[in-house]
C-alpha atoms as a PDB file:
ATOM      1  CA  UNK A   1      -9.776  28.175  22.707  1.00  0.00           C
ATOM      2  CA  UNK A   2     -13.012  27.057  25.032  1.00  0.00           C
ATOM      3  CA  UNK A   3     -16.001  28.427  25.478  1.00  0.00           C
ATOM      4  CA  UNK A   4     -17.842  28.082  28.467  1.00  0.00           C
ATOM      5  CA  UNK A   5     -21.500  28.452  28.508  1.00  0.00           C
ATOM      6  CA  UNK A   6     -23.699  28.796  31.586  1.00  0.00           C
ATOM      7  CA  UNK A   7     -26.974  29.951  32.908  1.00  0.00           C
ATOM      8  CA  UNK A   8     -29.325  27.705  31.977  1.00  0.00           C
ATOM      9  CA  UNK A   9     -31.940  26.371  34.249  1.00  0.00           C
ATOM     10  CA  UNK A  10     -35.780  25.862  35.088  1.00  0.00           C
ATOM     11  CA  UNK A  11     -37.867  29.314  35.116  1.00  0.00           C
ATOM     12  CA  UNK A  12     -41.551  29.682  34.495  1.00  0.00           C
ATOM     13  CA  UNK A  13     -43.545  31.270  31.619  1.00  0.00           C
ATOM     14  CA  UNK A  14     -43.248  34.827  31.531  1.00  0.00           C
ATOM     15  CA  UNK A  15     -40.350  34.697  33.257  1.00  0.00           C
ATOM     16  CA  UNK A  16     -36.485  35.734  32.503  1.00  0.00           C
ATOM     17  CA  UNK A  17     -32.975  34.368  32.120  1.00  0.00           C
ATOM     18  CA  UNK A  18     -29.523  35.329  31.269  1.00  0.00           C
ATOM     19  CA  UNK A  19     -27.188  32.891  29.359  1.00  0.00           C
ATOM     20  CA  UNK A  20     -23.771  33.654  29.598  1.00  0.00           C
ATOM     21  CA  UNK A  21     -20.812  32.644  27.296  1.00  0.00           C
ATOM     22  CA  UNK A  22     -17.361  33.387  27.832  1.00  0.00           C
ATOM     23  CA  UNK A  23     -14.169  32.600  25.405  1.00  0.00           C
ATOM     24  CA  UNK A  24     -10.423  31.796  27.094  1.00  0.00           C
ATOM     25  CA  UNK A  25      -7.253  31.032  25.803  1.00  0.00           C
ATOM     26  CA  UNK A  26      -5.382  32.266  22.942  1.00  0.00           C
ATOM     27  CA  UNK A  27      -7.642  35.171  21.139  1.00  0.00           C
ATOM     28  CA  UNK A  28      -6.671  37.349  19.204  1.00  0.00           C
ATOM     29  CA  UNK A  29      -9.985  38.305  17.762  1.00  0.00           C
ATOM     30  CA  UNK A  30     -13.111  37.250  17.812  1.00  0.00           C
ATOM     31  CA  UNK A  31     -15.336  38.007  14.922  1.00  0.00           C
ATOM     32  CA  UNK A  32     -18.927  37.026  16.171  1.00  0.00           C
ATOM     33  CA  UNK A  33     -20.724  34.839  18.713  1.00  0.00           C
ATOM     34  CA  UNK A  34     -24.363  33.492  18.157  1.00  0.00           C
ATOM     35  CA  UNK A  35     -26.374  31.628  20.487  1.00  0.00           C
ATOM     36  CA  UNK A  36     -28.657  28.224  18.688  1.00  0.00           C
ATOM     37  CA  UNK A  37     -30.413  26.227  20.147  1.00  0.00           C
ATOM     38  CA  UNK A  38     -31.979  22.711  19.820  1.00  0.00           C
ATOM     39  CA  UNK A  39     -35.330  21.336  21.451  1.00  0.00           C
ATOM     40  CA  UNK A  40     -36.013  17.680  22.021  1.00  0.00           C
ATOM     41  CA  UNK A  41     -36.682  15.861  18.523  1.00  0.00           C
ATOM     42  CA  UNK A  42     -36.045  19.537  16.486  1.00  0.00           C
ATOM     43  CA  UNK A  43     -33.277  20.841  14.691  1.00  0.00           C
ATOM     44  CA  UNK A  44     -30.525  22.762  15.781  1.00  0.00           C
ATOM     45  CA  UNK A  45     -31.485  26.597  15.323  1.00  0.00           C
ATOM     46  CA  UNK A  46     -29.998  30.300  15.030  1.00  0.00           C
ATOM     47  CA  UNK A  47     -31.545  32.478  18.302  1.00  0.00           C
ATOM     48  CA  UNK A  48     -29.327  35.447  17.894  1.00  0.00           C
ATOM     49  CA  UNK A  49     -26.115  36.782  16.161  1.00  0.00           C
ATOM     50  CA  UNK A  50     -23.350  39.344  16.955  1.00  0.00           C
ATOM     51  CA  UNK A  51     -21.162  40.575  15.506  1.00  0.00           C
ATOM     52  CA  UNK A  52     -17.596  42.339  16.184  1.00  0.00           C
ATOM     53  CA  UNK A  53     -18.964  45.158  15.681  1.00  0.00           C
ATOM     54  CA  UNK A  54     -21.979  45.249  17.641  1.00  0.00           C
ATOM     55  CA  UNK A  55     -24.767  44.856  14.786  1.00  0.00           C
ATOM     56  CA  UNK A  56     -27.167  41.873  16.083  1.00  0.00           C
ATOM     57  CA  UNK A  57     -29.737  39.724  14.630  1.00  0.00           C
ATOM     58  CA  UNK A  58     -32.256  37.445  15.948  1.00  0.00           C
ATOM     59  CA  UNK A  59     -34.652  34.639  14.594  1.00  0.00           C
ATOM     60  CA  UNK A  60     -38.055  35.862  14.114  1.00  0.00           C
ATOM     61  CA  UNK A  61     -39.019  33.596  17.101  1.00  0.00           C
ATOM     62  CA  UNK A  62     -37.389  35.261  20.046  1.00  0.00           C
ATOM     63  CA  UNK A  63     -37.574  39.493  18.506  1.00  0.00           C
ATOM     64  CA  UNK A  64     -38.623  41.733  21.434  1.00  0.00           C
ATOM     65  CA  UNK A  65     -38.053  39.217  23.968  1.00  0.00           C
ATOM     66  CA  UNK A  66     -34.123  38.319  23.608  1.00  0.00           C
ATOM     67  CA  UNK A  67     -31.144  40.537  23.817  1.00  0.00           C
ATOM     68  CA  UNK A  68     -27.819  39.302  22.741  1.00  0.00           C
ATOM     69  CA  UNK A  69     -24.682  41.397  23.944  1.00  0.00           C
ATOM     70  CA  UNK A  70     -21.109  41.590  24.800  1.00  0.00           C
ATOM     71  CA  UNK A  71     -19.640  42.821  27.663  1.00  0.00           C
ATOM     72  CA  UNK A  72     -19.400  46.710  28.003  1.00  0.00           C
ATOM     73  CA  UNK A  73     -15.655  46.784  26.662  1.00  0.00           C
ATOM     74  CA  UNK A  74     -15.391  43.480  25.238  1.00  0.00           C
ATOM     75  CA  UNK A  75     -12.376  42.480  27.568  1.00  0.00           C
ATOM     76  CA  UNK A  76     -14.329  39.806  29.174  1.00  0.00           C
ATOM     77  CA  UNK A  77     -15.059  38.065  25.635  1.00  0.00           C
ATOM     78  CA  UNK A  78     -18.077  37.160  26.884  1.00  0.00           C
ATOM     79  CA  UNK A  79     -21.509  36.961  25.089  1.00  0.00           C
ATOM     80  CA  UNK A  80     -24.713  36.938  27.264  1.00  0.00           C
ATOM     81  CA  UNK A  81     -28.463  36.332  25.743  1.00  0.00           C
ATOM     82  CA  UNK A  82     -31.027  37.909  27.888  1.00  0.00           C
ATOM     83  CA  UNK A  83     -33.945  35.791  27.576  1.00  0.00           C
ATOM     84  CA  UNK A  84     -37.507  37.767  28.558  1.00  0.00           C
ATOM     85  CA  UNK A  85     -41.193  36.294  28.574  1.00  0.00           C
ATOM     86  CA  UNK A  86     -40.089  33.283  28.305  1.00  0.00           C
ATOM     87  CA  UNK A  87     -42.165  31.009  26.654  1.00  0.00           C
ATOM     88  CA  UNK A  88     -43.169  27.156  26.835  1.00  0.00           C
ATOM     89  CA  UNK A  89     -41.501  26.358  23.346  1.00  0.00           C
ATOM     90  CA  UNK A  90     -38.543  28.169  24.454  1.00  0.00           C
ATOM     91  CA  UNK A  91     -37.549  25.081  26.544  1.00  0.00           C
ATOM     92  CA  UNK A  92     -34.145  23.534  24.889  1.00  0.00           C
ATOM     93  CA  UNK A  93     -30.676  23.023  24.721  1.00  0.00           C
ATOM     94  CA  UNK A  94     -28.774  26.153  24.489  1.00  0.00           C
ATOM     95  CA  UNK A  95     -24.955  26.282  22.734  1.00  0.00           C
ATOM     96  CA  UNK A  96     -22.583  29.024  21.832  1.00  0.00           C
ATOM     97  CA  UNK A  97     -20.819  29.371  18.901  1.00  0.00           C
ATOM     98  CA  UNK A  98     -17.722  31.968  18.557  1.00  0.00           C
ATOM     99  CA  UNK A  99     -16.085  33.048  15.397  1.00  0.00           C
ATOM    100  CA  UNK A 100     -12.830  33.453  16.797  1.00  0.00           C
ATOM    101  CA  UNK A 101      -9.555  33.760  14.404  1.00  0.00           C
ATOM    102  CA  UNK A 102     -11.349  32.728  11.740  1.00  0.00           C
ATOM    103  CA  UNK A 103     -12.294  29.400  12.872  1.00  0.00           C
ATOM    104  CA  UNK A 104     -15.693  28.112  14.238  1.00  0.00           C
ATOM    105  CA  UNK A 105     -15.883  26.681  17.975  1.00  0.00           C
ATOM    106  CA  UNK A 106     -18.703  25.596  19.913  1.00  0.00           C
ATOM    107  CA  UNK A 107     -19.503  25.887  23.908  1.00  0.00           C
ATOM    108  CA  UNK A 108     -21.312  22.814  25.623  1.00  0.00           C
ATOM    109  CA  UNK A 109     -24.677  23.735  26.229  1.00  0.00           C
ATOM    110  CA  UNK A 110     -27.041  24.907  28.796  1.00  0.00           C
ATOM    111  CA  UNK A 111     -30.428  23.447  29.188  1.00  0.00           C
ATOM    112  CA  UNK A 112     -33.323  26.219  29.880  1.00  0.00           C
ATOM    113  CA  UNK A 113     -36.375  24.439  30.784  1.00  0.00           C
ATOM    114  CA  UNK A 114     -39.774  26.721  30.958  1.00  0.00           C
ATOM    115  CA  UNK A 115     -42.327  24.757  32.362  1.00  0.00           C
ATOM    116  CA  UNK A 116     -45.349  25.782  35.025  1.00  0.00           C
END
């Protein structure tokens, strides 16, 4: 199992990206996919959670501004994060994580840089 994260990149504040994050290779379920993330010097940190069933959950940081979701019929396995007024302290590394089978994998990660 791999997952491949992308759409990272340099936006300014205010502005609005989409991480993507999709799971290949033998899957027979997975059970939930959260995107962390980790900015220069700081600890690792939960952004946003899914679940298999659709119920979501985000750190108090990022509420109102960052969407988490799975494709429309979940065929893709494929989690985005819609990020929205982006902010300065938003800059950092993002990763995926997947619940898949029961066992924990992680995505490389995607740097998001907001800067002016």
């Amino acid at each position: 199992v791999q997952l491949q994260a992308s759409g990272g990149g340099l936006v300014q504040p205010g502005g609005s990206l989409r991480l993507s994050c999709a799971a290949s290779g033998s899957i027979f379920s997975i059970n939930a996919m959260t995107w962390y993330r980790q900015a220069p010097g700081k600890q690792r940190e939960l952004v946003a959670h899914i679940t298999n069933s659709g119920t979501t959950s985000y750190a108090d940081s990022v509420k109102g501004r960052f969407t988490i979701f799975r494709d429309r019929d979940n065929t893709k396995n494929t989690v985005y994060l819609q990020m929205n007024s982006l902010k300065l302290e938003d800059t950092a590394v993002y990763y995926c994580n997947a619940l898949i089978d029961l066992r924990y994998y992680w995505g490389q990660g995607t740097l998001v840089t907001v800067s002016s």
